[in-house]
Each structure stands twice: as C-alpha cells, then as structure tokens.
Protein backbone atom coordinates (compact mmCIF):
# COMPACT_ATOMS: atom_id res chain seq x y z
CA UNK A 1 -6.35 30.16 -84.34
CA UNK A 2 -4.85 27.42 -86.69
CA UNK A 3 -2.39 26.30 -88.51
CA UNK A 4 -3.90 26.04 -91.93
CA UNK A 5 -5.04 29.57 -92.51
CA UNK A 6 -1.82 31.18 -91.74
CA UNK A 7 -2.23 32.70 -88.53
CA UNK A 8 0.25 30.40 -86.88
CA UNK A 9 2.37 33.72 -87.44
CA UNK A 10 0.98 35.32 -84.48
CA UNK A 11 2.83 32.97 -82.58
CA UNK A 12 6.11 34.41 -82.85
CA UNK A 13 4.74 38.25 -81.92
CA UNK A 14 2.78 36.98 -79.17
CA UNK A 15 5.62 34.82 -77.84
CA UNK A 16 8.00 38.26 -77.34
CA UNK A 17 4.83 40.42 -76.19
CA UNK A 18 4.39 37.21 -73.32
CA UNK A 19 8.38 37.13 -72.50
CA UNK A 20 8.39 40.97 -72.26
CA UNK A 21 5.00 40.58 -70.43
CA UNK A 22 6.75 37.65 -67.91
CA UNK A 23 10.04 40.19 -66.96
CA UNK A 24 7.32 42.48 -66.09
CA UNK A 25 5.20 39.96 -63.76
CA UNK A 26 8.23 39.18 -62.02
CA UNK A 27 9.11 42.59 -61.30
CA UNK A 28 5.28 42.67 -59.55
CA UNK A 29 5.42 39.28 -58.32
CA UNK A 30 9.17 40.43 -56.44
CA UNK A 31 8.15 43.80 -55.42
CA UNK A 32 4.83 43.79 -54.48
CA UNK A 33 4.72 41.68 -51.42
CA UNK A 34 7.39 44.25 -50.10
CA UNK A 35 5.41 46.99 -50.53
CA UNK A 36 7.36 48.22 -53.07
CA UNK A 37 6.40 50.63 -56.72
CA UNK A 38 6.22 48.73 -59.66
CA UNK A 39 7.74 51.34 -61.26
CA UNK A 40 10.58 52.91 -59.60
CA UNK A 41 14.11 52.08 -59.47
CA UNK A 42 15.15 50.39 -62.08
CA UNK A 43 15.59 46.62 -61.79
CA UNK A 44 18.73 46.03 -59.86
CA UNK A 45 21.03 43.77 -58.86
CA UNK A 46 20.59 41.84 -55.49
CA UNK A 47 24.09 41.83 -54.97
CA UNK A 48 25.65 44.50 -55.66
CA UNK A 49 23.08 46.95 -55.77
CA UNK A 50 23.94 48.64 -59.32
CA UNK A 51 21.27 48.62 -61.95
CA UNK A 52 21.05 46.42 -64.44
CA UNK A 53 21.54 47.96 -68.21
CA UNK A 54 19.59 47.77 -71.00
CA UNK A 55 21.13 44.35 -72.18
CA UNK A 56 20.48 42.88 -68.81
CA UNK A 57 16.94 43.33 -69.20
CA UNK A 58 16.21 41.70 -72.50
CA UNK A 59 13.50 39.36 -71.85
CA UNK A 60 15.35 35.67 -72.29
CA UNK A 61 18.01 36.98 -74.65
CA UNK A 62 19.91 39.22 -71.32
CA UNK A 63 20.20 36.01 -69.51
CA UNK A 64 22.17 34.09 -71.91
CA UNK A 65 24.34 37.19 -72.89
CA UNK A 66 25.31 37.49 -69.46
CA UNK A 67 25.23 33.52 -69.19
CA UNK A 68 22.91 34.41 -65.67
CA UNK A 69 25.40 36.51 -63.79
CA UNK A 70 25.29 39.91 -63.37
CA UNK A 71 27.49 42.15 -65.41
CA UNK A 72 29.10 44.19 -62.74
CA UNK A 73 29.76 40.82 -59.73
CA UNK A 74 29.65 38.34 -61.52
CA UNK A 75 27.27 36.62 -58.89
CA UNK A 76 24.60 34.03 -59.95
CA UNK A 77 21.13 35.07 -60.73
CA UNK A 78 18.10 33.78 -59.64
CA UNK A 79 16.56 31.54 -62.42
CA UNK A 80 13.30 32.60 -61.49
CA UNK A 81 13.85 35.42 -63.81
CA UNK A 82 14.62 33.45 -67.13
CA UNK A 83 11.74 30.69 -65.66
CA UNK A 84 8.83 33.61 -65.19
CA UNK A 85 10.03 35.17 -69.36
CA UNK A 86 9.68 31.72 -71.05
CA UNK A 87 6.48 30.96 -69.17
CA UNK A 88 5.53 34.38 -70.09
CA UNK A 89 6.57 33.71 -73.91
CA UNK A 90 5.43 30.60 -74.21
CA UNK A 91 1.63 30.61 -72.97
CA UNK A 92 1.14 33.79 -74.29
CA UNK A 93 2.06 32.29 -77.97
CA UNK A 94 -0.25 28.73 -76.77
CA UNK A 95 -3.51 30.54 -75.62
CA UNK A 96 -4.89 30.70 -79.01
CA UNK A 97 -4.12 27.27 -79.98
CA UNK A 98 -5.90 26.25 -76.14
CA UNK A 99 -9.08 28.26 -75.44
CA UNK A 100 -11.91 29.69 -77.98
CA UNK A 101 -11.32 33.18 -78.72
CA UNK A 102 -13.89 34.28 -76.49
CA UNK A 103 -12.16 32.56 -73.74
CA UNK A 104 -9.02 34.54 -74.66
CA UNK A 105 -10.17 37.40 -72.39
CA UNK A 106 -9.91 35.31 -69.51
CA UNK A 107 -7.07 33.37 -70.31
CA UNK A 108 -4.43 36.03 -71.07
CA UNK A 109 -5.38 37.72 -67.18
CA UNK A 110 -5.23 34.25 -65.36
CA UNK A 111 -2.12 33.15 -67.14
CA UNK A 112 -0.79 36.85 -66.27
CA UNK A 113 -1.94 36.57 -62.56
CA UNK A 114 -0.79 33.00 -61.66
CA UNK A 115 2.95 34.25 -62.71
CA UNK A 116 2.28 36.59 -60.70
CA UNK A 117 1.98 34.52 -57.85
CA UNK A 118 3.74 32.16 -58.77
CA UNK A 119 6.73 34.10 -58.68
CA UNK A 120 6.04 35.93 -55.10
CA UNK A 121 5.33 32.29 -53.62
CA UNK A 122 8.50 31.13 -54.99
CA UNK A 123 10.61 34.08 -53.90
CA UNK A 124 8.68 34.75 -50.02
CA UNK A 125 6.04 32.39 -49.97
CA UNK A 126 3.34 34.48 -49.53
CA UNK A 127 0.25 35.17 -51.82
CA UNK A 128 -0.31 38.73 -51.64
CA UNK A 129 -4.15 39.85 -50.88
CA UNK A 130 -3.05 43.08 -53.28
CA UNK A 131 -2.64 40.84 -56.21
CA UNK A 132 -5.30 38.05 -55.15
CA UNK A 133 -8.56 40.25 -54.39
CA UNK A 134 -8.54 42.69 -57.23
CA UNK A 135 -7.73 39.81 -59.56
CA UNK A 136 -11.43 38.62 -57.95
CA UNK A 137 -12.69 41.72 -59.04
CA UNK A 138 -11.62 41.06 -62.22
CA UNK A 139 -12.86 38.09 -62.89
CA UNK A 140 -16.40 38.64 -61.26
CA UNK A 141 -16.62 41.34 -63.99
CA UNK A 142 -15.34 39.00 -66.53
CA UNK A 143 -17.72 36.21 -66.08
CA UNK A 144 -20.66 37.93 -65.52
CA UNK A 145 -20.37 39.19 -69.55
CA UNK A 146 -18.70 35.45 -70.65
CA UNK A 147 -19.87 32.51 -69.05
CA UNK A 148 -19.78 29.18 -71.24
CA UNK A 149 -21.55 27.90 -67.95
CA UNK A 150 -24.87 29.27 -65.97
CA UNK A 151 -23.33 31.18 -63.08
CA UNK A 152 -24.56 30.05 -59.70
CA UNK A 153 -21.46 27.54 -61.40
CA UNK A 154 -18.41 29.93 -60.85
CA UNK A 155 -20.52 31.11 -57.79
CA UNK A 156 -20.11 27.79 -56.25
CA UNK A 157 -16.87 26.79 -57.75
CA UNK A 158 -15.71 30.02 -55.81
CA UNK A 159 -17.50 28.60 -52.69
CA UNK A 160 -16.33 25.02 -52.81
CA UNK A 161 -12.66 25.71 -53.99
CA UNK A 162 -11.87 27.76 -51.15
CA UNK A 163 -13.99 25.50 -48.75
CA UNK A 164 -11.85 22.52 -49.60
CA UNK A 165 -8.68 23.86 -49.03
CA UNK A 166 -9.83 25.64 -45.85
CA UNK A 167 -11.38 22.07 -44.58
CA UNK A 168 -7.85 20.61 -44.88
CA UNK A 169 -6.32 23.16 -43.11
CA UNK A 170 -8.99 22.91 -40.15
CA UNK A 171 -8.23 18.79 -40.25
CA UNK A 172 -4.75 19.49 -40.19
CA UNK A 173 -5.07 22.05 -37.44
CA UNK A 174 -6.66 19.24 -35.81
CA UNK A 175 -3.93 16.68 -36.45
CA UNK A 176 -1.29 18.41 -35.54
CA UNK A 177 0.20 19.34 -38.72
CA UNK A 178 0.73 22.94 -39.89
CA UNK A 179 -2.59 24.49 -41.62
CA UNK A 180 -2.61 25.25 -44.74
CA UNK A 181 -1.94 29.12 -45.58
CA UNK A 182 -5.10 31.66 -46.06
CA UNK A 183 -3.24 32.62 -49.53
CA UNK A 184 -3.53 29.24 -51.08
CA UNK A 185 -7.29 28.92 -50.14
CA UNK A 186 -7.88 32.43 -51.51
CA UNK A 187 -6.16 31.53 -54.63
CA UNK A 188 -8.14 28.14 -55.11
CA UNK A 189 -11.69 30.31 -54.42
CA UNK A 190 -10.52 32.44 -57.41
CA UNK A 191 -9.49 29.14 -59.71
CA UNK A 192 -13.20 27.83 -59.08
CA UNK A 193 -14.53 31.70 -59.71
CA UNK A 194 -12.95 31.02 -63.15
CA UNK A 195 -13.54 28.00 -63.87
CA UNK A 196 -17.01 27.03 -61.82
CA UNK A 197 -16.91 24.05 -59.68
CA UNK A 198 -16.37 20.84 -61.64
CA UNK A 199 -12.73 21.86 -62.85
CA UNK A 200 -11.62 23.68 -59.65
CA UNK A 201 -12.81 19.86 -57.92
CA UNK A 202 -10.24 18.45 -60.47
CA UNK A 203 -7.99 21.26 -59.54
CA UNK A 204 -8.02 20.61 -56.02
CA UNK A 205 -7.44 16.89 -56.83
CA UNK A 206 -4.50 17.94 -59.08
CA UNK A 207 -2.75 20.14 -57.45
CA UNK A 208 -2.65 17.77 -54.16
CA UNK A 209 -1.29 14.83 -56.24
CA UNK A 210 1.39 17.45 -57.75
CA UNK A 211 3.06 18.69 -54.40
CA UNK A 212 2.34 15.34 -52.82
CA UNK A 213 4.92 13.67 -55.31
CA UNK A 214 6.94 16.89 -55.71
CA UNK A 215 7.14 17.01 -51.62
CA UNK A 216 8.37 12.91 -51.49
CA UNK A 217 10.87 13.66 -54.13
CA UNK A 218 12.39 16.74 -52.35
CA UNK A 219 12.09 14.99 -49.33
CA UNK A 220 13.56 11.54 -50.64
CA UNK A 221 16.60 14.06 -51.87
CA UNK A 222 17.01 15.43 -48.88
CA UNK A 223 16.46 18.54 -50.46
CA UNK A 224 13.57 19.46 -48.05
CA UNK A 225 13.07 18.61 -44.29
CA UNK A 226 9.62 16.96 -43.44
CA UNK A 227 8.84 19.60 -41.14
CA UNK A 228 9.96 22.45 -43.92
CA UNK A 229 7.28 24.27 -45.07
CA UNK A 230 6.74 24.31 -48.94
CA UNK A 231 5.12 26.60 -51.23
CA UNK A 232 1.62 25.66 -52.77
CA UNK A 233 0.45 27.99 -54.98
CA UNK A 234 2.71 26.87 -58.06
CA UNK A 235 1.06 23.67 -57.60
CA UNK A 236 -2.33 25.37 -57.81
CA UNK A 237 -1.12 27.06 -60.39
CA UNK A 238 -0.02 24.44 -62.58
CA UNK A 239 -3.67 22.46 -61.70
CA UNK A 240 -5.21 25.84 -63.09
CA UNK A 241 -3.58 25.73 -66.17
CA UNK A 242 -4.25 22.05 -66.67
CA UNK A 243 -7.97 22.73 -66.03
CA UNK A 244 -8.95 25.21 -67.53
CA UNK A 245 -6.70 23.95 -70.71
CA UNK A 246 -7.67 20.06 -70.68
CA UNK A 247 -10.19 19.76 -67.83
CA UNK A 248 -13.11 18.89 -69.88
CA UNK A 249 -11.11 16.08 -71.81
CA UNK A 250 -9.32 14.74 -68.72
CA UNK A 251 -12.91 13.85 -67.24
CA UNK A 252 -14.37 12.52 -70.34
CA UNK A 253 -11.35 10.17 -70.84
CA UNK A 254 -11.66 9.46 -67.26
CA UNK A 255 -15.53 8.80 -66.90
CA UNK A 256 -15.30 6.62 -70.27
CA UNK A 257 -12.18 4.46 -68.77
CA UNK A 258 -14.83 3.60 -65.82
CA UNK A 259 -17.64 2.82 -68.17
CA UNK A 260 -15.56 0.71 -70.49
C-alpha cells in the first residue's frame, strides 16, 4: 500500500476495524486469564457492577464522552481500555504501510495476539498458556505456507528465543534473584517462531534494554520497589513489533556503523 495510488484511504476503515478490534482484545486479554466467556455478560463496570451502555463502549469515542469515568459512579477507568483501542486503531491502519502484503497474514494475528497479552500482563501479570499455545499453532501453520526465510530459521528462532530467556532465569535462580516467569519465555519462543532467529536475537537484546531503563526510571521515581516484580511481556512485545517492523534495517545500519 502507498500513498500515490490512492489507497492511503484504507487507512481510515482499517483504523476503526483495529480500534473496534482492540476493545475486543481487551475484553480477552481481561477475561481470559480468569477463566471467564468472551462472550457473556456484557462489559461492566468494576465498580459498580452495572453494565456499561452502548455509548460506553464506543471504541475511543466512549472514553472521551464519558471523559474516562463511568456513567453510573463516576469512578475512574482504567486507561488500559482507551491504551489497548488506539493501539488497536493505529497498527491496524500502519500494517500495510510496514510489511509486504504477503506478510499481512502474519502481521494482523501477531499485532492481535501481543494486545492480547499485553493487556492480561498489564492487568494480572500473567501470560495465559490459552492464548500463548494456540497462537503457536497458528503460526506453525502460517509459516509453513509463507516463509520469506528457509525454515529450520523460525525452527531455531523458536528454539533459541525461548532458550535465552529460560538461561537467564536459571542464572538468576542461581544468583539469587527471582527467575524469570515461564510466560515470558513462552512468549519469546513464539516471537522467534515468527520471526526465525536473527530478529528474535535482536528482540531479546531489545526488549532487555527496554525494561532495564523502564525498571531504573520507575525505580528512580520511586514508583516501583527493587524487589517489586514487573511485568515483561509488554517489553517483548514492543521488541516484536520493532523487529519484525525495522529489524532488517536496524542491523544493516548497525553492521555498516562497525564497518565504517
């Protein structure tokens, strides 16, 4: 997609489909790790208990109507909600402008699955197997009809990506230090099953430096305790996205700044 032959006018479409999309991936990534339906009740509120009307949930447009309070209490709501339909919105209206279209069919689930967990890691912190091992499934499906690489690559970006994260948790282990949870190294193996093993390495490099400067802020803040655990998988996340978007430029500026 471009901007010269006119269909830049997707983006405004796809931008609603994603925020409608993102109200719906919070619902999952709220409910789910409770055991809850997807489907039944209605959204509610977590105050008072009444459902929310039709206004409430507008994708984006509810919040700022109700200026992020429910209508009934008047109490606060979470801005995870508002957060999770502009994500939504907005990557959904990017992904053609990002990946070839052929890579469309694996961005629009992995953008749809890392809000996912993104918002249940957030909310509980806690990765749910449910969403993580079918979304494996999915994948292993996916690549095996498109793969831009040969695929003992995802095979061993799946390998490695968990590996690393599971080696720092054994070193912490080790050290001391609290280890690092079985969801995050589940949801690195499925970031290298995507994107095969040179990007999830740059992943895994990302994603550390993210929280590590994100974890001295908070802490410098006093926001967050040293001993607090923190969720990781909206770092991983976020290292995904930057991958699998810019991966293959960020190492080609990188290996041409050590050769010059």
């Amino acid at each position: 997609m471009d901007w010269e032959n006119g269909t830049w006018i997707f983006t405004i479409p796809l931008f609603i489909i994603g925020a409608v999309f993102g109200s719906f991936f919070n619902v999952v990534g709220l409910r789910v790790p409770k055991g809850e339906s997807i489907v039944a009740p209605r959204s509610s509120c977590g105050s008072c208990k009444k459902q929310l009307s039709a206004v409430d949930l507008l994708p984006i447009l509810g919040w700022f109507i109700r200026r992020g309070r429910c209508h009934y209490c008047g109490v606060s709501l979470s801005p995870v909600y508002l957060l999770g339909e502009l994500a939504g919105g907005l990557l959904f209206a990017a992904l053609p402008f990002l990946v070839s279209p052929r890579e469309l069919w694996i961005a629009y689930p992995l953008v749809s699955v890392l809000l996912i967990l993104t918002v249940s890691d957030l909310k509980y912190m806690l990765l749910p197997n449910k969403i993580i091992y079918p979304a494996m499934l999915l994948f292993v499906a996916l690549r095996l009809i498109l793969h831009p690489l040969p695929l003992w690559q995802y095979a061993a970006g799946f390998v490695i990506g968990g590996g690393a994260l599971l080696s720092v948790s054994v070193v912490a282990v080790w050290m001391g230090k609290p280890a690092m949870g079985f969801g995050d190294i589940r949801l690195m193996a499925l970031v290298g099953l995507v994107m095969g093993l040179k990007l999830v390495l740059l992943c895994v490099f990302l994603s550390a430096l993210l929280g590590s400067v994100i974890g001295l802020a908070l802490i410098a803040s006093g926001r967050l305790d040293r001993k607090s655990p923190m969720p990781y998988g909206p770092f991983i996340a976020f290292g995904c996205l930057v991958c699998f978007f810019f991966g293959d430029r960020l190492l080609n500026w990188y290996v041409d700044l050590i050769v010059w």
